[in-house]
N, C-alpha and C. Protein backbone atom coordinates (compact mmCIF):
# COMPACT_ATOMS: atom_id res chain seq x y z
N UNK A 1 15.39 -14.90 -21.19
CA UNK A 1 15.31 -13.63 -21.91
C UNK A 1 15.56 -13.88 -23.39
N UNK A 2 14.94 -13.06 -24.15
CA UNK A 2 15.16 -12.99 -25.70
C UNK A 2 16.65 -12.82 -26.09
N UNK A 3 17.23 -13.97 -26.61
CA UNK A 3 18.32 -13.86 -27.32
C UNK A 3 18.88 -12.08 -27.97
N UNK A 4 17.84 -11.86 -29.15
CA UNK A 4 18.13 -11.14 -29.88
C UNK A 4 18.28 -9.72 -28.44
N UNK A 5 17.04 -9.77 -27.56
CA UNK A 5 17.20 -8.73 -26.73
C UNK A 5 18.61 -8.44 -25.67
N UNK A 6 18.92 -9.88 -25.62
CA UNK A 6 20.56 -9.84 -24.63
C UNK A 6 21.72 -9.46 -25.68
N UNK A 7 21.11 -9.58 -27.02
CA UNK A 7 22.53 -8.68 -27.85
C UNK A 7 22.49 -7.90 -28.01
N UNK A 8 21.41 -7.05 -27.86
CA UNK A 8 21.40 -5.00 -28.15
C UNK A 8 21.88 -4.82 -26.86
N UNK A 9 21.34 -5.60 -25.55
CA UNK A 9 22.51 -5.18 -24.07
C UNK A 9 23.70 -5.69 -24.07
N UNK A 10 24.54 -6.60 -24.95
CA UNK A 10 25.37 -6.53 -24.99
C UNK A 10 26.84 -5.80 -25.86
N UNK A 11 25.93 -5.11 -26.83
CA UNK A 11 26.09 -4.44 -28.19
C UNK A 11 26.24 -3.09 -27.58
N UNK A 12 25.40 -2.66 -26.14
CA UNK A 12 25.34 -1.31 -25.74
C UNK A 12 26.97 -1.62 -24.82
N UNK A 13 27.08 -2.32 -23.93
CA UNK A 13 28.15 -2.68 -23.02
C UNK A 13 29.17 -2.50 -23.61
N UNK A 14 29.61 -3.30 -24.60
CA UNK A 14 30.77 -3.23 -25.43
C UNK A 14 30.97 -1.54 -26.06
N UNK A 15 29.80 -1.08 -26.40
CA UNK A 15 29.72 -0.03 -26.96
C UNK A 15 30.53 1.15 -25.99
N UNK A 16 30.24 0.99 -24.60
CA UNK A 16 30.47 1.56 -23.62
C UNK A 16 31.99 1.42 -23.34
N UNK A 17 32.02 0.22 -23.23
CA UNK A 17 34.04 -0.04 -22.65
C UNK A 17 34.79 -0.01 -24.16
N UNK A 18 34.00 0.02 -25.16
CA UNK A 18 35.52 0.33 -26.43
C UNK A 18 35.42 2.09 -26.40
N UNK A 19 34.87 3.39 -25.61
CA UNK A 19 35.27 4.42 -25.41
C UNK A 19 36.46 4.23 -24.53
N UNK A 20 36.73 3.52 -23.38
CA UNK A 20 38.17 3.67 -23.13
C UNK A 20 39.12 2.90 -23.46
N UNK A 21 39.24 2.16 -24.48
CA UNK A 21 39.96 1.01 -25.00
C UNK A 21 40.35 1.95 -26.31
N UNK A 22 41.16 2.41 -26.47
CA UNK A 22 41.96 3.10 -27.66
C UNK A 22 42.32 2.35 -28.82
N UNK A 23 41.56 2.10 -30.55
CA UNK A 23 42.35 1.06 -31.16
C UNK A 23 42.64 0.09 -30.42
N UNK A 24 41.25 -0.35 -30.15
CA UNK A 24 41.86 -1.76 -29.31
C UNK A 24 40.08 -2.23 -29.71
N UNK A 25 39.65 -3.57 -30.60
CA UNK A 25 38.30 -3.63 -30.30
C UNK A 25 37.82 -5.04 -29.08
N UNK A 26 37.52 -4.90 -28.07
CA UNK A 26 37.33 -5.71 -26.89
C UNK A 26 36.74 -6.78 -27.64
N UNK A 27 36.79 -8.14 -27.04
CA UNK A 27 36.04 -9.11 -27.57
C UNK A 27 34.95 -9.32 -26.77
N UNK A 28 33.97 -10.40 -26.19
CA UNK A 28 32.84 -10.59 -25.49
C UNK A 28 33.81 -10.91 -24.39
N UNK A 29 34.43 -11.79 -25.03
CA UNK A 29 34.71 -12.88 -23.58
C UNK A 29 36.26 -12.58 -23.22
N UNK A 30 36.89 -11.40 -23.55
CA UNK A 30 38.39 -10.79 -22.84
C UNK A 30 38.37 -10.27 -22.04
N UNK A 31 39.27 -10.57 -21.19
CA UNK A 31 38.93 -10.32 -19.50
C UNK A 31 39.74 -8.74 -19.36
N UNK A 32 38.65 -8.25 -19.48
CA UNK A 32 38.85 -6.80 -19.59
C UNK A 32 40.32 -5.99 -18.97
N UNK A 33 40.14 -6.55 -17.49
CA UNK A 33 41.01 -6.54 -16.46
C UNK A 33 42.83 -6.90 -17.37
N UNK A 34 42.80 -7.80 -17.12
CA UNK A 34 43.40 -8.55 -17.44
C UNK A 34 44.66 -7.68 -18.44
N UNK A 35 44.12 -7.09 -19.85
CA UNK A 35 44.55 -6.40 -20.43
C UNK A 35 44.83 -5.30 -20.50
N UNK A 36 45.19 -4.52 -18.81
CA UNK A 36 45.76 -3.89 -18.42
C UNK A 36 45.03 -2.49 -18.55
N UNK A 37 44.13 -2.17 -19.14
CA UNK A 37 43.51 -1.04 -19.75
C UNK A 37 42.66 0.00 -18.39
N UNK A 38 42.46 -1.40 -17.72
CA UNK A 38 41.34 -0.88 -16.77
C UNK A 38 41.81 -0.58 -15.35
N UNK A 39 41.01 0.82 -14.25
CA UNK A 39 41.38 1.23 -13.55
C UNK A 39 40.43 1.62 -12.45
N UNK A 40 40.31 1.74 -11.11
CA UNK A 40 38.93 1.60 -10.19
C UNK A 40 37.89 2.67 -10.64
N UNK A 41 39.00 3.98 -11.19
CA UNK A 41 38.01 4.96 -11.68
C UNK A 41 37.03 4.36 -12.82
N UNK A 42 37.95 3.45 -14.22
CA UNK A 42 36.77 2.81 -15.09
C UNK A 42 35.52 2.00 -14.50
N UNK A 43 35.82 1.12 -13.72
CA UNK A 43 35.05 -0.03 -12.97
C UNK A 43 33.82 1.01 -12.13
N UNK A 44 34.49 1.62 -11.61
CA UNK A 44 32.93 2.72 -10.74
C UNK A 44 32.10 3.03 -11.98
N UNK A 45 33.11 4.09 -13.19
CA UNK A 45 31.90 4.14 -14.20
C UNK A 45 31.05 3.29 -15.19
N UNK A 46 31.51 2.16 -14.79
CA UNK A 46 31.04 0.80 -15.69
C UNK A 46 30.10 0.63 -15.02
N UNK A 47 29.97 0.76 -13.28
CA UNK A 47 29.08 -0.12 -12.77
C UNK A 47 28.07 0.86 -12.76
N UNK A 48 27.97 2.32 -12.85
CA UNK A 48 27.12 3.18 -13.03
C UNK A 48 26.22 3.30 -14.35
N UNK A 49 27.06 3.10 -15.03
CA UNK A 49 26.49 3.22 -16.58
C UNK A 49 25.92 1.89 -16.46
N UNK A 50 26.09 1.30 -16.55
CA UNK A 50 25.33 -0.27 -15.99
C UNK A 50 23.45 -0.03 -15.41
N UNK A 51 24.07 1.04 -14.18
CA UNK A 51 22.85 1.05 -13.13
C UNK A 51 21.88 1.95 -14.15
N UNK A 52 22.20 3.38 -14.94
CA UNK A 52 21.88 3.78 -15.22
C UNK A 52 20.95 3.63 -16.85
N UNK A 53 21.23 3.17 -17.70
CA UNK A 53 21.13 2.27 -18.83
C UNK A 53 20.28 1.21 -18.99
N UNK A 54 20.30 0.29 -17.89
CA UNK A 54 19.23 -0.52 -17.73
C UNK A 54 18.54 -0.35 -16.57
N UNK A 55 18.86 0.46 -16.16
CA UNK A 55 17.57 0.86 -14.95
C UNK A 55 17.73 -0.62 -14.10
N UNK A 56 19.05 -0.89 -13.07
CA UNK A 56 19.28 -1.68 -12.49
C UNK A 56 20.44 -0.88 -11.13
N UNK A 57 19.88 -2.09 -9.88
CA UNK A 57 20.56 -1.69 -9.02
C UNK A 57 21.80 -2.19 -8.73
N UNK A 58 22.89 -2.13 -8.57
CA UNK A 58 24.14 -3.24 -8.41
C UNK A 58 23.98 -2.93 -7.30
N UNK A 59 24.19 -3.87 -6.36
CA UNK A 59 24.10 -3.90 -5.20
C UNK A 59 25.75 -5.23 -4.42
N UNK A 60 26.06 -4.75 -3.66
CA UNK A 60 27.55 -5.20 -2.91
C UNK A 60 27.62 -6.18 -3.35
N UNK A 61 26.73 -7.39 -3.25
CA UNK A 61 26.99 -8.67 -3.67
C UNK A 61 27.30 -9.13 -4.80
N UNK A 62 26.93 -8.39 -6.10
CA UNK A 62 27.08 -8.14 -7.45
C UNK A 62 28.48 -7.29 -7.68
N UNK A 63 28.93 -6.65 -6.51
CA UNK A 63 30.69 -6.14 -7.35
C UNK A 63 31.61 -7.65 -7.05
N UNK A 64 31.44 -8.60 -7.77
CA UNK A 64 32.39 -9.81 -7.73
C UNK A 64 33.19 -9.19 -8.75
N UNK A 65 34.42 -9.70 -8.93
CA UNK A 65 34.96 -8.79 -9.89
C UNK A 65 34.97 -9.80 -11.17
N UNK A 66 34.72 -11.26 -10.70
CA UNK A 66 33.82 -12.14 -12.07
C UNK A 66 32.83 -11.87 -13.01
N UNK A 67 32.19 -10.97 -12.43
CA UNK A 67 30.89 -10.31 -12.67
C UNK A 67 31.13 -9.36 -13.73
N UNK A 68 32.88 -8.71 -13.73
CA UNK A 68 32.59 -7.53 -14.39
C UNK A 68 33.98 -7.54 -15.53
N UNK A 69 33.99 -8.64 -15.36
CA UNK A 69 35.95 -9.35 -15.97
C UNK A 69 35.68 -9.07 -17.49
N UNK A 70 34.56 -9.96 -18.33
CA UNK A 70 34.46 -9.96 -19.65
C UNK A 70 32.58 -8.99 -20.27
N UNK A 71 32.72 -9.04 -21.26
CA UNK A 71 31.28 -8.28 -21.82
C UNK A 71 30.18 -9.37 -21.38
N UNK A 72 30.78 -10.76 -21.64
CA UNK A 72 30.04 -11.69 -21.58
C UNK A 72 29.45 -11.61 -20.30
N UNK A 73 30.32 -11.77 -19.16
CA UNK A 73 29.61 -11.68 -17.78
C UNK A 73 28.99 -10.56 -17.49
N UNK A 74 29.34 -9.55 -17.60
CA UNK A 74 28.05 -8.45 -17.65
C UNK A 74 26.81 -8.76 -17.98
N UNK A 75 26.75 -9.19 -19.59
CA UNK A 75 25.33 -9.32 -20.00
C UNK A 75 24.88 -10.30 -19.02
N UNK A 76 25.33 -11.67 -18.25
CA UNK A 76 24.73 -12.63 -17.59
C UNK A 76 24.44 -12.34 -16.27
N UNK A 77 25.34 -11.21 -15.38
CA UNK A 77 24.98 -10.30 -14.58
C UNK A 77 23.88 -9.41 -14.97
N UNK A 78 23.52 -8.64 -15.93
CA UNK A 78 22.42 -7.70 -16.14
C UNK A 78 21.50 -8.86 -16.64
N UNK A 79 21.54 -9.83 -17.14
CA UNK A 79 20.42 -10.51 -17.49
C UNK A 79 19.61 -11.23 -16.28
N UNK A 80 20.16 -11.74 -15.02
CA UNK A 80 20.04 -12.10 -13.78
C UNK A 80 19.11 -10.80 -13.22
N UNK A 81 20.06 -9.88 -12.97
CA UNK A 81 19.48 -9.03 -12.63
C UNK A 81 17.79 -8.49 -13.02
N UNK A 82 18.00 -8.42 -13.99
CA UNK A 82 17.24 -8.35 -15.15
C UNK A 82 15.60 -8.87 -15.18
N UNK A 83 16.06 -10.17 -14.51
CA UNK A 83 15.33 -11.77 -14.62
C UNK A 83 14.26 -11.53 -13.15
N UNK A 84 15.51 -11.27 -12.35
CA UNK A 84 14.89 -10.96 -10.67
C UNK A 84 13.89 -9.91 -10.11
N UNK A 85 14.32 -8.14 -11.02
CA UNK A 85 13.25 -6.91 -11.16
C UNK A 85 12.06 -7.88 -11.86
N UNK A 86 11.52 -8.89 -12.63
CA UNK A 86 10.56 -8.84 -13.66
C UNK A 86 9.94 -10.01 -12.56
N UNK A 87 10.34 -10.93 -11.47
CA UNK A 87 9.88 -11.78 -10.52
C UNK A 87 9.78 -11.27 -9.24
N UNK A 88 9.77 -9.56 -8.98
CA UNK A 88 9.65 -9.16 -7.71
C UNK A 88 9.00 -8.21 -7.71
């Protein structure tokens, strides 16, 4: 996938999780989790806004919670994803 195109989806992602991050600006690769911020209610709406946004399905095998730890793994999760709709 186009470089420049995996940074406007990752530019939107981030865009998305610094609404619940208060004065706090997330980095790519901070494990979201980790920094205490996040809660099952955020994670459902992450994985929705996800589905919804890029017009992608998450499907069971895709809630790894590796998958959804940093911005970075998102974009490489939606870019997979991404990769697989454009070969099927």
């Amino acid at each position: 996938m186009n470089g420049e195109f995996m940074k406007d989806k990752q530019a939107k992602i981030k865009n998305f999780i610094s609404q619940f991050f208060v004065n706090y600006e997330v980095q790519e690769e901070e494990d979201i989790f980790a920094l205490g911020f996040v809660n099952s209610m955020f994670a459902m709406q992450l994985v929705l806004f996800i589905e919804q946004e890029f017009k992608i399905t998450i499907v069971n095998e895709d809630l790894e919670l590796n998958n959804f730890r940093t911005i970075k793994a998102i974009t490489a999760l939606l870019e997979k994803k991404m990769a697989m709709s454009i070969h099927n």
